[in-house]
PDB file of N, CA and C in Angstrom:
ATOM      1  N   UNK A   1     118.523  29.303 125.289  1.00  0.00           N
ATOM      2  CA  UNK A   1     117.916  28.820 124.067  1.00  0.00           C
ATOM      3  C   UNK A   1     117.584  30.010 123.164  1.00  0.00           C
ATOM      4  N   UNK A   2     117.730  29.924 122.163  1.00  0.00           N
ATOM      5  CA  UNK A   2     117.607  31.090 120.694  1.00  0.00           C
ATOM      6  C   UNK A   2     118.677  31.851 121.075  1.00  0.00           C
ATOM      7  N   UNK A   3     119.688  31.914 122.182  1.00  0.00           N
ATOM      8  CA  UNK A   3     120.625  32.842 121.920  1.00  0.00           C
ATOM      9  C   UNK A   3     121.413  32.738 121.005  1.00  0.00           C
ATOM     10  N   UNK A   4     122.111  34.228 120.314  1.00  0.00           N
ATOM     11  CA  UNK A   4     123.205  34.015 119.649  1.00  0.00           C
ATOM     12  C   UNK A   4     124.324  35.274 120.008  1.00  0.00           C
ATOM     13  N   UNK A   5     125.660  34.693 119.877  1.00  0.00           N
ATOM     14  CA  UNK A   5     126.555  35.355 119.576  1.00  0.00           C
ATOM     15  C   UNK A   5     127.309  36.622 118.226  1.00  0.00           C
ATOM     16  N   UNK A   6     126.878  37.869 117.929  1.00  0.00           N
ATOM     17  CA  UNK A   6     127.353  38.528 117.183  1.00  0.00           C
ATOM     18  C   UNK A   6     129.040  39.203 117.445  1.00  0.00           C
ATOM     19  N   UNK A   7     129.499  38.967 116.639  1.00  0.00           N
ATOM     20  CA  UNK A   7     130.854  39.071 116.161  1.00  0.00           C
ATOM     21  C   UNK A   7     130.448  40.314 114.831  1.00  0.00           C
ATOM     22  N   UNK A   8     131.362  41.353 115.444  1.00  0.00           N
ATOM     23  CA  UNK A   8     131.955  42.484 114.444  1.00  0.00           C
ATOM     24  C   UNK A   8     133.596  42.215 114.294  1.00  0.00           C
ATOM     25  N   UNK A   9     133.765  42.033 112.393  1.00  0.00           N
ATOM     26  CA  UNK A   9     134.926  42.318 112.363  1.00  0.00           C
ATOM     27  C   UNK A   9     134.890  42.691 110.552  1.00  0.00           C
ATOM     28  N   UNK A  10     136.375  42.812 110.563  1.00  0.00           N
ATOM     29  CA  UNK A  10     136.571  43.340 108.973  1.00  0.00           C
ATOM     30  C   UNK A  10     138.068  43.101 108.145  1.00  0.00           C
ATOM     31  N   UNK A  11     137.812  43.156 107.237  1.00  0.00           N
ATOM     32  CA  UNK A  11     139.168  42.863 106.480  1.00  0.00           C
ATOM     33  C   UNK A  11     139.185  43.597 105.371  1.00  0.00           C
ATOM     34  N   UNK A  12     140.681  44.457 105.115  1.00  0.00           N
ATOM     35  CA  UNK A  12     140.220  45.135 104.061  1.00  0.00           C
ATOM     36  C   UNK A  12     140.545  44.466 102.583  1.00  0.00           C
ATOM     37  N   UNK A  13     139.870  45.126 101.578  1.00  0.00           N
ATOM     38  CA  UNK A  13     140.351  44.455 100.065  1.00  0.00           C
ATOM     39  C   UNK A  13     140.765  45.406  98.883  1.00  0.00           C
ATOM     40  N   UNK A  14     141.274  44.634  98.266  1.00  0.00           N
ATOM     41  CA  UNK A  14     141.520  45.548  97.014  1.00  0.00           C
ATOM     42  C   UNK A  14     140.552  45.801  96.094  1.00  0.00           C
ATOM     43  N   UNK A  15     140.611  46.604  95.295  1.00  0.00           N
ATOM     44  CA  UNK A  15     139.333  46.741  94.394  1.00  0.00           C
ATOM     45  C   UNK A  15     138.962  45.072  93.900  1.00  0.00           C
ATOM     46  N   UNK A  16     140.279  44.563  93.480  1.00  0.00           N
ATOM     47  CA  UNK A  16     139.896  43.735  92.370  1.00  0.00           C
ATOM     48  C   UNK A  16     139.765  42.322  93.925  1.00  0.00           C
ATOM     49  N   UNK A  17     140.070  42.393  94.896  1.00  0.00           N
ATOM     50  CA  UNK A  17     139.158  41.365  95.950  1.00  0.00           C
ATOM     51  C   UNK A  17     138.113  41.643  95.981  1.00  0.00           C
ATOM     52  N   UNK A  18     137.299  42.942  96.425  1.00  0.00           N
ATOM     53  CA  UNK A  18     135.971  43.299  96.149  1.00  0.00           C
ATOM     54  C   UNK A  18     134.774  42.797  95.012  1.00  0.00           C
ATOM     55  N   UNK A  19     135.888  43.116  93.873  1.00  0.00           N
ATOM     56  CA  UNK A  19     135.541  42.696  92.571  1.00  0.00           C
ATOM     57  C   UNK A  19     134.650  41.023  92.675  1.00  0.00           C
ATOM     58  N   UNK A  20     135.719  40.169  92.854  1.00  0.00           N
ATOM     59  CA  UNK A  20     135.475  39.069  92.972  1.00  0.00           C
ATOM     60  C   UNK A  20     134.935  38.964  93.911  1.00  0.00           C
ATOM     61  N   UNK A  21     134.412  39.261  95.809  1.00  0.00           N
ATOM     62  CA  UNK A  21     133.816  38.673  96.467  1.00  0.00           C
ATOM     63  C   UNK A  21     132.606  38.843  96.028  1.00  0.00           C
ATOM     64  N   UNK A  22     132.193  39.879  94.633  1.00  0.00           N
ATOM     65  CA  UNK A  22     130.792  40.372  95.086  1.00  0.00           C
ATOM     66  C   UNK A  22     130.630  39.543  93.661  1.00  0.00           C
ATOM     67  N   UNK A  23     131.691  39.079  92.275  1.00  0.00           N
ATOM     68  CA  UNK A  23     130.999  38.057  91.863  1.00  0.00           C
ATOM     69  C   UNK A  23     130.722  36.794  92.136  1.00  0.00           C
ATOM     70  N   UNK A  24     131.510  36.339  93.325  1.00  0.00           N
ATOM     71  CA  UNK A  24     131.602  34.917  93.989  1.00  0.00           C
ATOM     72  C   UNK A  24     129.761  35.323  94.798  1.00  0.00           C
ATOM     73  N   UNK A  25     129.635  35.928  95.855  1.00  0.00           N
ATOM     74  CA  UNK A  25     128.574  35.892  95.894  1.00  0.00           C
ATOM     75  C   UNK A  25     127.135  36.241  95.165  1.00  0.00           C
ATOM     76  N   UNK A  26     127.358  37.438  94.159  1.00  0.00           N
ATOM     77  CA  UNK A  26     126.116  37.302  92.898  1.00  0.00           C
ATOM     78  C   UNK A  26     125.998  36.072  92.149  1.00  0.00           C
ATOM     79  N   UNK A  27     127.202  35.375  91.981  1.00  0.00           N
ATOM     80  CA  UNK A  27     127.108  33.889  91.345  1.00  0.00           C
ATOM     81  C   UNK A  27     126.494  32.744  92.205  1.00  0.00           C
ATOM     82  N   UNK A  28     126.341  32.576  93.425  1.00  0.00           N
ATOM     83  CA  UNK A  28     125.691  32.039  94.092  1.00  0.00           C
ATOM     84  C   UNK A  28     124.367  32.445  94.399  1.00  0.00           C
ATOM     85  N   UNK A  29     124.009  33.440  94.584  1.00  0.00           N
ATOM     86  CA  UNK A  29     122.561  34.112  95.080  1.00  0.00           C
ATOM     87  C   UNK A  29     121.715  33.891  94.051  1.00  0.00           C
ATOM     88  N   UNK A  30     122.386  33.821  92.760  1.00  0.00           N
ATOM     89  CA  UNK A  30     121.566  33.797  91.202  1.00  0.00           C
ATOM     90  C   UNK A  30     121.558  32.283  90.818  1.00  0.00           C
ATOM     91  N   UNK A  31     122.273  31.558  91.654  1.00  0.00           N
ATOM     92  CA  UNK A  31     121.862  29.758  91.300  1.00  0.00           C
ATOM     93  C   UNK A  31     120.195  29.159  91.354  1.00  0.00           C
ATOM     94  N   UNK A  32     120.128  28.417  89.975  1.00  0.00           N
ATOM     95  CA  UNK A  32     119.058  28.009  90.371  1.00  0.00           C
ATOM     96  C   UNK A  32     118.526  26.674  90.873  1.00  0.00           C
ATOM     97  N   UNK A  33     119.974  26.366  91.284  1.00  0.00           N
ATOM     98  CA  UNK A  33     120.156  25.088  91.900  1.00  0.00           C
ATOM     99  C   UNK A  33     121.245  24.701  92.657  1.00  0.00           C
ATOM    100  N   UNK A  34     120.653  24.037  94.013  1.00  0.00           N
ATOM    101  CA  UNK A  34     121.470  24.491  95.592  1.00  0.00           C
ATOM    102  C   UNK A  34     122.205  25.459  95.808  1.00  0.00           C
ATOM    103  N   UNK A  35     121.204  26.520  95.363  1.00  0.00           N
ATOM    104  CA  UNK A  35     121.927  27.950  96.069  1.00  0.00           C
ATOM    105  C   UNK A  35     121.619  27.958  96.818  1.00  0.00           C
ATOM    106  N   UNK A  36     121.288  27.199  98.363  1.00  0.00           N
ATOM    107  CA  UNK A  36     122.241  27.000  99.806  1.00  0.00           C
ATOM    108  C   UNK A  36     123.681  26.611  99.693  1.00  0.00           C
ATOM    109  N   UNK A  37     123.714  25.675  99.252  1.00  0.00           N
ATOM    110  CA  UNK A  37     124.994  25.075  99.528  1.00  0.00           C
ATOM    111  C   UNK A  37     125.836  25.952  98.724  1.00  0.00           C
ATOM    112  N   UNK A  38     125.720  26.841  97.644  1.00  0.00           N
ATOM    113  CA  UNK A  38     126.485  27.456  96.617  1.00  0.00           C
ATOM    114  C   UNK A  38     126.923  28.393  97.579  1.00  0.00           C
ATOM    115  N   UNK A  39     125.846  29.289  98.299  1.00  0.00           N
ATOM    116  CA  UNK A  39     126.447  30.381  99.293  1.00  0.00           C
ATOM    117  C   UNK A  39     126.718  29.853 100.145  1.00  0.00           C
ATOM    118  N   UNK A  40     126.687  29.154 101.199  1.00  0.00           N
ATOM    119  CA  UNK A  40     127.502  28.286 101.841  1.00  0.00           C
ATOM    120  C   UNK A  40     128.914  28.684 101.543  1.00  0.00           C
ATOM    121  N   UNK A  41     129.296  27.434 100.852  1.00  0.00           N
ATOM    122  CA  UNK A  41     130.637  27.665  99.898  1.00  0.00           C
ATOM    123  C   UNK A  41     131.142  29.079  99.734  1.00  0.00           C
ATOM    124  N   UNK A  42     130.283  29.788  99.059  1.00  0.00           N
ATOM    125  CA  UNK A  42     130.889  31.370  99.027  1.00  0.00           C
ATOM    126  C   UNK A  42     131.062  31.861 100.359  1.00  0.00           C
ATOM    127  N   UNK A  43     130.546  31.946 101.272  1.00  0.00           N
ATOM    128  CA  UNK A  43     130.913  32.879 102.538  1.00  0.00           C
ATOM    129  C   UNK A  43     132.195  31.877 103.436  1.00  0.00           C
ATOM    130  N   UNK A  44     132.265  30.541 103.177  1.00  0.00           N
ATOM    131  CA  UNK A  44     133.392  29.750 103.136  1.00  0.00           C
ATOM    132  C   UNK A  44     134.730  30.485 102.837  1.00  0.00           C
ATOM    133  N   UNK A  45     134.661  30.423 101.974  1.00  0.00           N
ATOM    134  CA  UNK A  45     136.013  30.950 101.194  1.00  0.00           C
ATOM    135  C   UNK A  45     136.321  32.706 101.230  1.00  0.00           C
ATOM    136  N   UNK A  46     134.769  33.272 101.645  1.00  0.00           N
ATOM    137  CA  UNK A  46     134.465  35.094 101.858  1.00  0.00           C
ATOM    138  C   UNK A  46     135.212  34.907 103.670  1.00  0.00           C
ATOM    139  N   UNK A  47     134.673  34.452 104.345  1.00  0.00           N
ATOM    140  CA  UNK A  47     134.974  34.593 105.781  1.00  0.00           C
ATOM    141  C   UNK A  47     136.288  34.003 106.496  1.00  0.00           C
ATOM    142  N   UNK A  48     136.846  34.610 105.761  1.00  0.00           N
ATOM    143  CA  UNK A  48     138.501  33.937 106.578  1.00  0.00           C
ATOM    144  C   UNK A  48     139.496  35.318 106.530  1.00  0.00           C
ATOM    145  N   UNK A  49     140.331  35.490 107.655  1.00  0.00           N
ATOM    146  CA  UNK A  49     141.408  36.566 108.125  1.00  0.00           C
ATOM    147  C   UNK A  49     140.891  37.471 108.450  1.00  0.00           C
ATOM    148  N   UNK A  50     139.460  37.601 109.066  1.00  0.00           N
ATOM    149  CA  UNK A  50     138.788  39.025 109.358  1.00  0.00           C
ATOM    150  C   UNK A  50     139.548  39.196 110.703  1.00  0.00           C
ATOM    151  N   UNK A  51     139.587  40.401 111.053  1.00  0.00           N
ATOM    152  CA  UNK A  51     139.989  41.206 112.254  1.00  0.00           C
ATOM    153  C   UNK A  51     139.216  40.891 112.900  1.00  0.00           C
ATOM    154  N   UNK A  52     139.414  40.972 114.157  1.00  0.00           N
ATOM    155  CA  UNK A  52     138.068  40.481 115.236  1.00  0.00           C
ATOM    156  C   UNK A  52     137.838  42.157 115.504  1.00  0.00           C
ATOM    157  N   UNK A  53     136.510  42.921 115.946  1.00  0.00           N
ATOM    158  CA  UNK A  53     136.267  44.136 116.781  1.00  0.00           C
ATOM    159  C   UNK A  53     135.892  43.845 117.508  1.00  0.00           C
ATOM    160  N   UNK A  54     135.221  43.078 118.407  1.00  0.00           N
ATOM    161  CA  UNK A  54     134.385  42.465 118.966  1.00  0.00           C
ATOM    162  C   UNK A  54     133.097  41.601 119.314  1.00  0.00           C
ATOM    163  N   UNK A  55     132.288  41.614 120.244  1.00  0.00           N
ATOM    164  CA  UNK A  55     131.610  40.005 120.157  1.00  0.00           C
ATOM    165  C   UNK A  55     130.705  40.505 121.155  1.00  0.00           C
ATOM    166  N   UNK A  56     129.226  40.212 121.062  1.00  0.00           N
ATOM    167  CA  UNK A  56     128.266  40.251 122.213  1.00  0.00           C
ATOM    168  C   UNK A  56     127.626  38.963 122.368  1.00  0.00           C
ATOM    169  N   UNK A  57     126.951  38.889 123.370  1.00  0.00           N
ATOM    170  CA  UNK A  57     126.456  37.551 124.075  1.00  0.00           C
ATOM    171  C   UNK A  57     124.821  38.026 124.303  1.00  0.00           C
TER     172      UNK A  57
END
């Protein structure tokens, strides 16, 4: 109970991916309405094709 699993991994980007992940997420963090669900959505669409490094228990 309360355990969790951490996962290290990474993916690299281009400037102009960078560009955009960090306005996809400043555009969510700055909502002033359901910015849960807004970042949600952003790390949705942020968290896909990462490399795995590994994983602790």
């Amino acid at each position: 109970e309360g355990l969790r699993t951490l996962c290290v991994a990474y993916k690299k980007l281009t400037h102009e991916e960078y560009e955009e992940t960090c306005r996809l997420l400043n555009s969510a963090k700055l909502a002033l309405q359901e910015r849960d669900k807004k970042l949600a959505e952003a790390y949705d669409v942020i968290e896909k094709d990462f490399i795995l490094l590994g994983a602790t228990a």
